[in-house]
PDB file of N, CA and C in Angstrom:
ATOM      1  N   UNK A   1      89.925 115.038  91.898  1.00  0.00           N
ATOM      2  CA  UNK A   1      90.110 114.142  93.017  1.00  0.00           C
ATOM      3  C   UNK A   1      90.262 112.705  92.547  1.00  0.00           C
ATOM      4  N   UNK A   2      89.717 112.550  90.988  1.00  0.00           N
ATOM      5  CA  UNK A   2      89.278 111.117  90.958  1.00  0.00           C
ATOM      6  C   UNK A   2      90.939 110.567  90.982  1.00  0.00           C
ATOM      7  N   UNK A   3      91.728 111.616  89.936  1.00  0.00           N
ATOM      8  CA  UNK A   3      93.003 111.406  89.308  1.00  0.00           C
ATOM      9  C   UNK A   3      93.853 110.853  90.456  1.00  0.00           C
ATOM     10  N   UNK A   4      93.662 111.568  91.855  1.00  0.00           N
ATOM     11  CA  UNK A   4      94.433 111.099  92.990  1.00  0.00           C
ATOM     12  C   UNK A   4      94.465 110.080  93.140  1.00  0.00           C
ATOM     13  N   UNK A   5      93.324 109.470  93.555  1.00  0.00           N
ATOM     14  CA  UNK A   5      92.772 108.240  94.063  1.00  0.00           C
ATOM     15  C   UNK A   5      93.176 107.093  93.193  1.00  0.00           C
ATOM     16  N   UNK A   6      93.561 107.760  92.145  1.00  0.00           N
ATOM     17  CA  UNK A   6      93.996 106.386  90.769  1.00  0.00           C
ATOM     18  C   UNK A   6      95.443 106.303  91.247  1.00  0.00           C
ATOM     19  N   UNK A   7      96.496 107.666  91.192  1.00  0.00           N
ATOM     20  CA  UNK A   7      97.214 107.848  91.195  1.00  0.00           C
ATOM     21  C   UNK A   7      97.922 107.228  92.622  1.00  0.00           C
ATOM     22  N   UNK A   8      97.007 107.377  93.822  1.00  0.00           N
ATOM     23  CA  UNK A   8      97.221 106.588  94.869  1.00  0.00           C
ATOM     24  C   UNK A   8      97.202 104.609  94.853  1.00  0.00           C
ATOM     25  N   UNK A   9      95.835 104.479  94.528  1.00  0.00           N
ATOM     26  CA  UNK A   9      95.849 103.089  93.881  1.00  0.00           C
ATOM     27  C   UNK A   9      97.083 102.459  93.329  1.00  0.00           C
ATOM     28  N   UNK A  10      97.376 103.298  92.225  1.00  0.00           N
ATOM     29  CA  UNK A  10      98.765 102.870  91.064  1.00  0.00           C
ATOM     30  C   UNK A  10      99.594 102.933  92.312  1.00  0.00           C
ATOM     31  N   UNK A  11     100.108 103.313  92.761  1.00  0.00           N
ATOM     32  CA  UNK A  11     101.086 103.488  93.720  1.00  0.00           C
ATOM     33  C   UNK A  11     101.026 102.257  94.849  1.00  0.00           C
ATOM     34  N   UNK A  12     100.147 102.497  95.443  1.00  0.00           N
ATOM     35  CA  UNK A  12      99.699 100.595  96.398  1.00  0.00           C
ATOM     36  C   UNK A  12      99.695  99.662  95.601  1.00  0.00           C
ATOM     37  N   UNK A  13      99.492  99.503  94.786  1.00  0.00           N
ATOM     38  CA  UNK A  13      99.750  98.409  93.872  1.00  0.00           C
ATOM     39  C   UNK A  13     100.715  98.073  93.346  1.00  0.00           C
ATOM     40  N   UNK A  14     101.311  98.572  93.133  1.00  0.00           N
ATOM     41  CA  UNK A  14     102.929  98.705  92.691  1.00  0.00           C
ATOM     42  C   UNK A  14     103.129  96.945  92.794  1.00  0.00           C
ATOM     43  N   UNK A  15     103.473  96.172  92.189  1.00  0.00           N
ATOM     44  CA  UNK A  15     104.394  95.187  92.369  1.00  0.00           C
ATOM     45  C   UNK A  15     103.255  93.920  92.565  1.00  0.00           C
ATOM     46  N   UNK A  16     101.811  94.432  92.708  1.00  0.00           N
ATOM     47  CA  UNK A  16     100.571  93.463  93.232  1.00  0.00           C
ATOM     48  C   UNK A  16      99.478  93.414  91.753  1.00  0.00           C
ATOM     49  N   UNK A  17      99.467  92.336  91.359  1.00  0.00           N
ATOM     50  CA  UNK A  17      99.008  92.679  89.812  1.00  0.00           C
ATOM     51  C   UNK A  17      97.999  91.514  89.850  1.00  0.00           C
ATOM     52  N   UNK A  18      96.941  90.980  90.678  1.00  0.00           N
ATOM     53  CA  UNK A  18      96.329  89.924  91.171  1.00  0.00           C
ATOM     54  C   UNK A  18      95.286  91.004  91.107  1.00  0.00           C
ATOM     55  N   UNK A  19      94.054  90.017  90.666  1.00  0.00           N
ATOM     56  CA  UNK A  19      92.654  91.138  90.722  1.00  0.00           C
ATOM     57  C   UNK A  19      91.982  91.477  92.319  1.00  0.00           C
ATOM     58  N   UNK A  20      92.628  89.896  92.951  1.00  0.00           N
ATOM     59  CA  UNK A  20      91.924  89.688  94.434  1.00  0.00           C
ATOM     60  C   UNK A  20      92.681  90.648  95.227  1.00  0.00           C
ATOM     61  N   UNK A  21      94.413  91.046  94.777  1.00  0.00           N
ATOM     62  CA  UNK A  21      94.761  92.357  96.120  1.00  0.00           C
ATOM     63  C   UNK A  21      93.615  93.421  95.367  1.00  0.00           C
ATOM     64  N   UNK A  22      93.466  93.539  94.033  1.00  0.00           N
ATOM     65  CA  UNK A  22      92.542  95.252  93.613  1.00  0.00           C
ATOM     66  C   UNK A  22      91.835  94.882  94.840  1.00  0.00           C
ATOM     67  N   UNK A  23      91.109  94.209  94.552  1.00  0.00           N
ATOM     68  CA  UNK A  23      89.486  94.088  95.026  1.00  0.00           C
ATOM     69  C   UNK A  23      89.567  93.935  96.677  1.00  0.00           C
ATOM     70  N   UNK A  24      90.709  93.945  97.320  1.00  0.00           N
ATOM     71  CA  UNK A  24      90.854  93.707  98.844  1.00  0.00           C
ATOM     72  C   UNK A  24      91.339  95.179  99.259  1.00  0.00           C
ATOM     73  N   UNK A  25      91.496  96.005  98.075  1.00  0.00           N
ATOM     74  CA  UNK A  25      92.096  97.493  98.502  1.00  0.00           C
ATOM     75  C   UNK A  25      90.775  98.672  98.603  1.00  0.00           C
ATOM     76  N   UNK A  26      89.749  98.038  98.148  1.00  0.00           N
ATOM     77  CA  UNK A  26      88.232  98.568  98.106  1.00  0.00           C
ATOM     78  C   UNK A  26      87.734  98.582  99.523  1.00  0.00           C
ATOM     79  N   UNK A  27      87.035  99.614 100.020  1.00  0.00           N
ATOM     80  CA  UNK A  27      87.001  99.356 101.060  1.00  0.00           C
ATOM     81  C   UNK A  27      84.965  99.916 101.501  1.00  0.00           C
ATOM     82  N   UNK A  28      84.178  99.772 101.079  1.00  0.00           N
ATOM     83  CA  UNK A  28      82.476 100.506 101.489  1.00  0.00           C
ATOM     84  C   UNK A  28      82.337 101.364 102.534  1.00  0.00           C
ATOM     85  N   UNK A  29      82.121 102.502 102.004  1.00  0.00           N
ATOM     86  CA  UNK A  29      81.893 103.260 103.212  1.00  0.00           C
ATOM     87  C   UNK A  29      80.860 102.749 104.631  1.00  0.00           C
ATOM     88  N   UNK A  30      80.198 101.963 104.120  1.00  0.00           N
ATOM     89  CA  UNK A  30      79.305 101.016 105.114  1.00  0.00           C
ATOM     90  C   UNK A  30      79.843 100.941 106.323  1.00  0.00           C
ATOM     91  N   UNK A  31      81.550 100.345 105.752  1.00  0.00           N
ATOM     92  CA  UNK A  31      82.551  99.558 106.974  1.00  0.00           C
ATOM     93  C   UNK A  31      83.449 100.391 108.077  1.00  0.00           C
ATOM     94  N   UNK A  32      83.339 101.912 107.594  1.00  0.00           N
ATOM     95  CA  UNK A  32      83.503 102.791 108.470  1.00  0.00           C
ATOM     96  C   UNK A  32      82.360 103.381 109.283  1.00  0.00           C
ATOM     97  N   UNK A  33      80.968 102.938 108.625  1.00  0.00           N
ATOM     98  CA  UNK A  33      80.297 103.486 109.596  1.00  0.00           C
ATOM     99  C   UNK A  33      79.890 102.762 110.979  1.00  0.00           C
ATOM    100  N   UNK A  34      80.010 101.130 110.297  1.00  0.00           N
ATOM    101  CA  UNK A  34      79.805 100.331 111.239  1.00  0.00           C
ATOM    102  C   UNK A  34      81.087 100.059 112.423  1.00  0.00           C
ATOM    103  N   UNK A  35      81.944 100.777 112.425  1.00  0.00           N
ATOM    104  CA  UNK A  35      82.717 101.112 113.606  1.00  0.00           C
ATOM    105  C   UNK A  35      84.204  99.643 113.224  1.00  0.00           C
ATOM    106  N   UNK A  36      84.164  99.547 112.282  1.00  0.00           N
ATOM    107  CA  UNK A  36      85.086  99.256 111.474  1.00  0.00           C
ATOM    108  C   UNK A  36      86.584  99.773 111.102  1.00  0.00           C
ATOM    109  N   UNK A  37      86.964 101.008 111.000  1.00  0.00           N
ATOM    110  CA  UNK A  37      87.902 102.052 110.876  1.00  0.00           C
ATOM    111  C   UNK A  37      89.289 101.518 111.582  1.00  0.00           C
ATOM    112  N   UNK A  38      89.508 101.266 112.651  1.00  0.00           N
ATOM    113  CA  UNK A  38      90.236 100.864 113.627  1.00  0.00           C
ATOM    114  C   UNK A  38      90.462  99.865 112.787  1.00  0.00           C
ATOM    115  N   UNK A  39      90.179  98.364 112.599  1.00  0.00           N
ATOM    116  CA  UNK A  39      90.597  97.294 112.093  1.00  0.00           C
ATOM    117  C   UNK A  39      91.134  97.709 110.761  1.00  0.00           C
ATOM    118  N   UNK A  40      90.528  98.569 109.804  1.00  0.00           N
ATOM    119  CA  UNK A  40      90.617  98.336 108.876  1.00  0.00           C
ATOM    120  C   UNK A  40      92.139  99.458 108.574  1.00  0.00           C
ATOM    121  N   UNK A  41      92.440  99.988 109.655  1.00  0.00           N
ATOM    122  CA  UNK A  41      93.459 100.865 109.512  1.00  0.00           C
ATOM    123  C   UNK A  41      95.048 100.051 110.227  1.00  0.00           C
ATOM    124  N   UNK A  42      94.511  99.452 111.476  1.00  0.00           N
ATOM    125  CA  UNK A  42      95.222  98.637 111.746  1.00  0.00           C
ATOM    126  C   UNK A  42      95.905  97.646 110.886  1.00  0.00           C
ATOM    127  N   UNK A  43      95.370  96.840 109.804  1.00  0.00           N
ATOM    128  CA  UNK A  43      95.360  95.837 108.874  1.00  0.00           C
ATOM    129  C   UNK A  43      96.257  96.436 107.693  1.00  0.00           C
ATOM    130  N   UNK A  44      96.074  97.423 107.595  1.00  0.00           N
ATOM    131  CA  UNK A  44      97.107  98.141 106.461  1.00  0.00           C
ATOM    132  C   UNK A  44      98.930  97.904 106.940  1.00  0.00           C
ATOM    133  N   UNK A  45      99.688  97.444 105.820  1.00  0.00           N
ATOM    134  CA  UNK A  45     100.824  97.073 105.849  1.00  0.00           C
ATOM    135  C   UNK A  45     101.769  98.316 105.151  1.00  0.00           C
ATOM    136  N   UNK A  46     102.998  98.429 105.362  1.00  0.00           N
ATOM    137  CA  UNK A  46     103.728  99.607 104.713  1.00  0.00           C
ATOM    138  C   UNK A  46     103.306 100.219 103.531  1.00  0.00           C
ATOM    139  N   UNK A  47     102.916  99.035 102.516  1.00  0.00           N
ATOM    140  CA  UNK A  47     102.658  99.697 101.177  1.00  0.00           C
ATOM    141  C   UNK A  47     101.517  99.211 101.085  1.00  0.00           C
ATOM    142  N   UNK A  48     100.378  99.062 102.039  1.00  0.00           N
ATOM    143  CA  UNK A  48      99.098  99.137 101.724  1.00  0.00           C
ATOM    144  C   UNK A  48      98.059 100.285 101.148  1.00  0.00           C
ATOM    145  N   UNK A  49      96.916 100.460 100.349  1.00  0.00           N
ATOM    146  CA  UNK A  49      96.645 101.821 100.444  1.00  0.00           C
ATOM    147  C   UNK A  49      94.850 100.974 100.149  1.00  0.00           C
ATOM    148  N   UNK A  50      94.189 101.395 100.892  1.00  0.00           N
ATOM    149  CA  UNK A  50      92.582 101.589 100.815  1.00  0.00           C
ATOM    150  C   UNK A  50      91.528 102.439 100.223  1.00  0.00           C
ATOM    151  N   UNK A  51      90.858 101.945  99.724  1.00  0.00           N
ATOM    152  CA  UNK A  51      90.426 103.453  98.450  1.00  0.00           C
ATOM    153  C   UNK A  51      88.549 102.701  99.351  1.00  0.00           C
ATOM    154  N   UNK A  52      88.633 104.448  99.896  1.00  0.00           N
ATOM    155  CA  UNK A  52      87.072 104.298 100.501  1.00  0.00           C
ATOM    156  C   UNK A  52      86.006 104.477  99.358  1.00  0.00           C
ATOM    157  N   UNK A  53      84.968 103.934  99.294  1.00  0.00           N
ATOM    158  CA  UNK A  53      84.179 103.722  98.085  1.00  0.00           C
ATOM    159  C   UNK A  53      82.866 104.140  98.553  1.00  0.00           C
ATOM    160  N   UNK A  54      82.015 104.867  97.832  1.00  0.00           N
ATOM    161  CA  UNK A  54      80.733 105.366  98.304  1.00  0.00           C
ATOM    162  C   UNK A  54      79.364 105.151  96.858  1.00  0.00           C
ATOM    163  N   UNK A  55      78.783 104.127  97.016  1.00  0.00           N
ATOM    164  CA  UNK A  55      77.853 103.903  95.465  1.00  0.00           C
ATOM    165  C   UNK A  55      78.500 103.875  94.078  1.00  0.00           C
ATOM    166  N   UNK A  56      79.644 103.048  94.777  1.00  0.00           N
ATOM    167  CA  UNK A  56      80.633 102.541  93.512  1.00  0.00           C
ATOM    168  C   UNK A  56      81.521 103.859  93.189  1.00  0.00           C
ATOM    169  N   UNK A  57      81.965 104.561  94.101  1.00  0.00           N
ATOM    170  CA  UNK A  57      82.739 105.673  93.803  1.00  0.00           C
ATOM    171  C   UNK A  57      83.909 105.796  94.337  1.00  0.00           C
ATOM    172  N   UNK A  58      84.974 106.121  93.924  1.00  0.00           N
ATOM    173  CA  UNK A  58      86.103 106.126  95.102  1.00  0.00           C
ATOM    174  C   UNK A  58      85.653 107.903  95.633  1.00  0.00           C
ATOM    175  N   UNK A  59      86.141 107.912  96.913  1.00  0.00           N
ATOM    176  CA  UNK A  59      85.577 108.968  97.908  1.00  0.00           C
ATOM    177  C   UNK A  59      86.971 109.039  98.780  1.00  0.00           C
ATOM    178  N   UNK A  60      87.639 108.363  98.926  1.00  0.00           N
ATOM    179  CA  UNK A  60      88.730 108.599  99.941  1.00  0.00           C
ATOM    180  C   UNK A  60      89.628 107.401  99.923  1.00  0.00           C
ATOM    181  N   UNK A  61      91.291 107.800 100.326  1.00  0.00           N
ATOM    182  CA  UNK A  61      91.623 106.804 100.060  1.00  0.00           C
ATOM    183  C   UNK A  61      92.477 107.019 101.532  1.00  0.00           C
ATOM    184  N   UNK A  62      93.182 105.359 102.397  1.00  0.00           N
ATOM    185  CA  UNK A  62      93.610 105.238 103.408  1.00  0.00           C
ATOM    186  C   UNK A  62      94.801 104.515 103.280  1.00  0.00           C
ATOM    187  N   UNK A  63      95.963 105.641 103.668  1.00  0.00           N
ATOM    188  CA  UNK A  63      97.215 105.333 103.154  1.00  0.00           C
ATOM    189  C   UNK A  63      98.086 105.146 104.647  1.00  0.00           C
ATOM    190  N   UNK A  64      99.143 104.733 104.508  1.00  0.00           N
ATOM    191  CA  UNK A  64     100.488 104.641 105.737  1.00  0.00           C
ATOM    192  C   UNK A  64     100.974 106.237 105.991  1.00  0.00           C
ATOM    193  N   UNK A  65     101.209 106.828 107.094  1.00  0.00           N
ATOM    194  CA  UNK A  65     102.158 107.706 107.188  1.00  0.00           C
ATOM    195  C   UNK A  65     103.262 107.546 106.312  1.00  0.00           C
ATOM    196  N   UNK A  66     104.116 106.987 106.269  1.00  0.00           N
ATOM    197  CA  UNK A  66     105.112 106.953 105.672  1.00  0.00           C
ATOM    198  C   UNK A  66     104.781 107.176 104.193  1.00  0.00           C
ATOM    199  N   UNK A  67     103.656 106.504 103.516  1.00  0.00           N
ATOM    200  CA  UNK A  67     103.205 106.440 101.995  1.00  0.00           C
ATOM    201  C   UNK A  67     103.061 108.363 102.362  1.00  0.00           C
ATOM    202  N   UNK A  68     102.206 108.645 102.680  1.00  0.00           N
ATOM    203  CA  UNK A  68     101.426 110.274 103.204  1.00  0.00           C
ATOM    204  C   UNK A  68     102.742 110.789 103.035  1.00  0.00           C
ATOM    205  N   UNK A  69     104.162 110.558 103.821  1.00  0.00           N
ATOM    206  CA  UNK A  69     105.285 111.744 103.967  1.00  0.00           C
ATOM    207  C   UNK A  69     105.611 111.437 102.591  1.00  0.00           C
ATOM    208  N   UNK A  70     105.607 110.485 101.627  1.00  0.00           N
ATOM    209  CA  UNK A  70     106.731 110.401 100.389  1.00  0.00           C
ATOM    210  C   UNK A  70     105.493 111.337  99.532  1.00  0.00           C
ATOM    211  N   UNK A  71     104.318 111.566  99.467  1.00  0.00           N
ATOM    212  CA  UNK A  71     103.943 112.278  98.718  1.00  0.00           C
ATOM    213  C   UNK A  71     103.831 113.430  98.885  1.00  0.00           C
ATOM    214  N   UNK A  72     103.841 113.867 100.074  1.00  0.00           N
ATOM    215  CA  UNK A  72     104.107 115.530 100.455  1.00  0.00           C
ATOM    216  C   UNK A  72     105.303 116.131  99.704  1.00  0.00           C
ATOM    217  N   UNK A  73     106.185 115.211  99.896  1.00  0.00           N
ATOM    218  CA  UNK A  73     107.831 115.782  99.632  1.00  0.00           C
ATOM    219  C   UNK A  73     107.614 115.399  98.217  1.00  0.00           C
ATOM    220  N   UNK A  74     107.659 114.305  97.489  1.00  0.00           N
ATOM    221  CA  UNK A  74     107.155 114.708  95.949  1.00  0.00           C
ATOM    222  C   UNK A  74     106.387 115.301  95.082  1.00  0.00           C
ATOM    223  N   UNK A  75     105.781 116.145  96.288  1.00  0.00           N
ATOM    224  CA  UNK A  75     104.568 117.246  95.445  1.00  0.00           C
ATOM    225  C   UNK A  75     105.996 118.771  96.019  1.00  0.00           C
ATOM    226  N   UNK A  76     106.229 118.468  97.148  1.00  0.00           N
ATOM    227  CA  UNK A  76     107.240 119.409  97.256  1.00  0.00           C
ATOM    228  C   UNK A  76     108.246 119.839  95.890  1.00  0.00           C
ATOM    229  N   UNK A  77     109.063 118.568  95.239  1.00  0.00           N
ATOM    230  CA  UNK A  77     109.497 118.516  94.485  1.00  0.00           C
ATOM    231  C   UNK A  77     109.086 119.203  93.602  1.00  0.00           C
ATOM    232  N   UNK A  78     107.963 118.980  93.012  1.00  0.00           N
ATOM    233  CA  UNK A  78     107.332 119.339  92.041  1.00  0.00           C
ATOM    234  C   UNK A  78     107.054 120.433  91.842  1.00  0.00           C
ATOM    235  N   UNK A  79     106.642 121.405  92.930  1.00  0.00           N
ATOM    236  CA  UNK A  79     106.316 122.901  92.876  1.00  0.00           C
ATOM    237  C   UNK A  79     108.144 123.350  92.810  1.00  0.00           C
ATOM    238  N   UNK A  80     108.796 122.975  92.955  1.00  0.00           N
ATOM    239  CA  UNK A  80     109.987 123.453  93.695  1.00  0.00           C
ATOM    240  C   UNK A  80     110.733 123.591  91.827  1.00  0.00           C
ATOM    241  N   UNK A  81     110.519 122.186  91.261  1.00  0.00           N
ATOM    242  CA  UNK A  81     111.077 122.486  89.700  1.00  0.00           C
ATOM    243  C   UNK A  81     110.314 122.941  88.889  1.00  0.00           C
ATOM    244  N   UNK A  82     109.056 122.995  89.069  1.00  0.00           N
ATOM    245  CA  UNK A  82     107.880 124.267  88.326  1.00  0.00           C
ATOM    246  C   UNK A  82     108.404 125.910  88.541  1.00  0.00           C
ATOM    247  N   UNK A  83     108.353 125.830  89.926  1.00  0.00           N
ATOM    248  CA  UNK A  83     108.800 127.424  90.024  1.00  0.00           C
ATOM    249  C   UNK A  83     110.011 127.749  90.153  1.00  0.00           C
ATOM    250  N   UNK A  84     111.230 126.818  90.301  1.00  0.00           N
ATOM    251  CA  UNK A  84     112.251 126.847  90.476  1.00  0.00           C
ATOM    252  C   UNK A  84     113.152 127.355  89.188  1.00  0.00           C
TER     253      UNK A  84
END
């Protein structure tokens, strides 16, 4: 799981090489419990991606639909020239 979450990261980041976007893509699970979620999903931009964090852990990460469809279809890809 961890590999995803990097692999997602690398991907939101793309083109953002500033320590302050890393550190603004972190997100405490705290801030979803405190009824937070809504804003913090709202606030996400096309190529935003949020990596939920739990005792310094990444635990989940909060991506765009659109980010979500390009990786379905490139994992599509992928099984497709593995077994293909």
């Amino acid at each position: 799981m961890t590999n995803l979450l990097i692999f997602l990261y690398n991907l939101g980041m793309a083109g953002k090489s500033s320590v302050g976007a890393m550190l603004n893509s972190l997100v405490p699970i705290s801030q979803l419990n405190q009824g937070k979620a809504a804003k913090i999903i709202s606030s996400l931009g096309p190529d935003d991606i949020k990596i939920i964090v739990k005792n310094n852990e990444p635990m989940a990460a909060i991506i765009p639909i659109s980010r979500f469809s390009e990786l379905i279809e490139a994992e599509e890809m992928m099984k497709e020239m593995n077994h293909g």
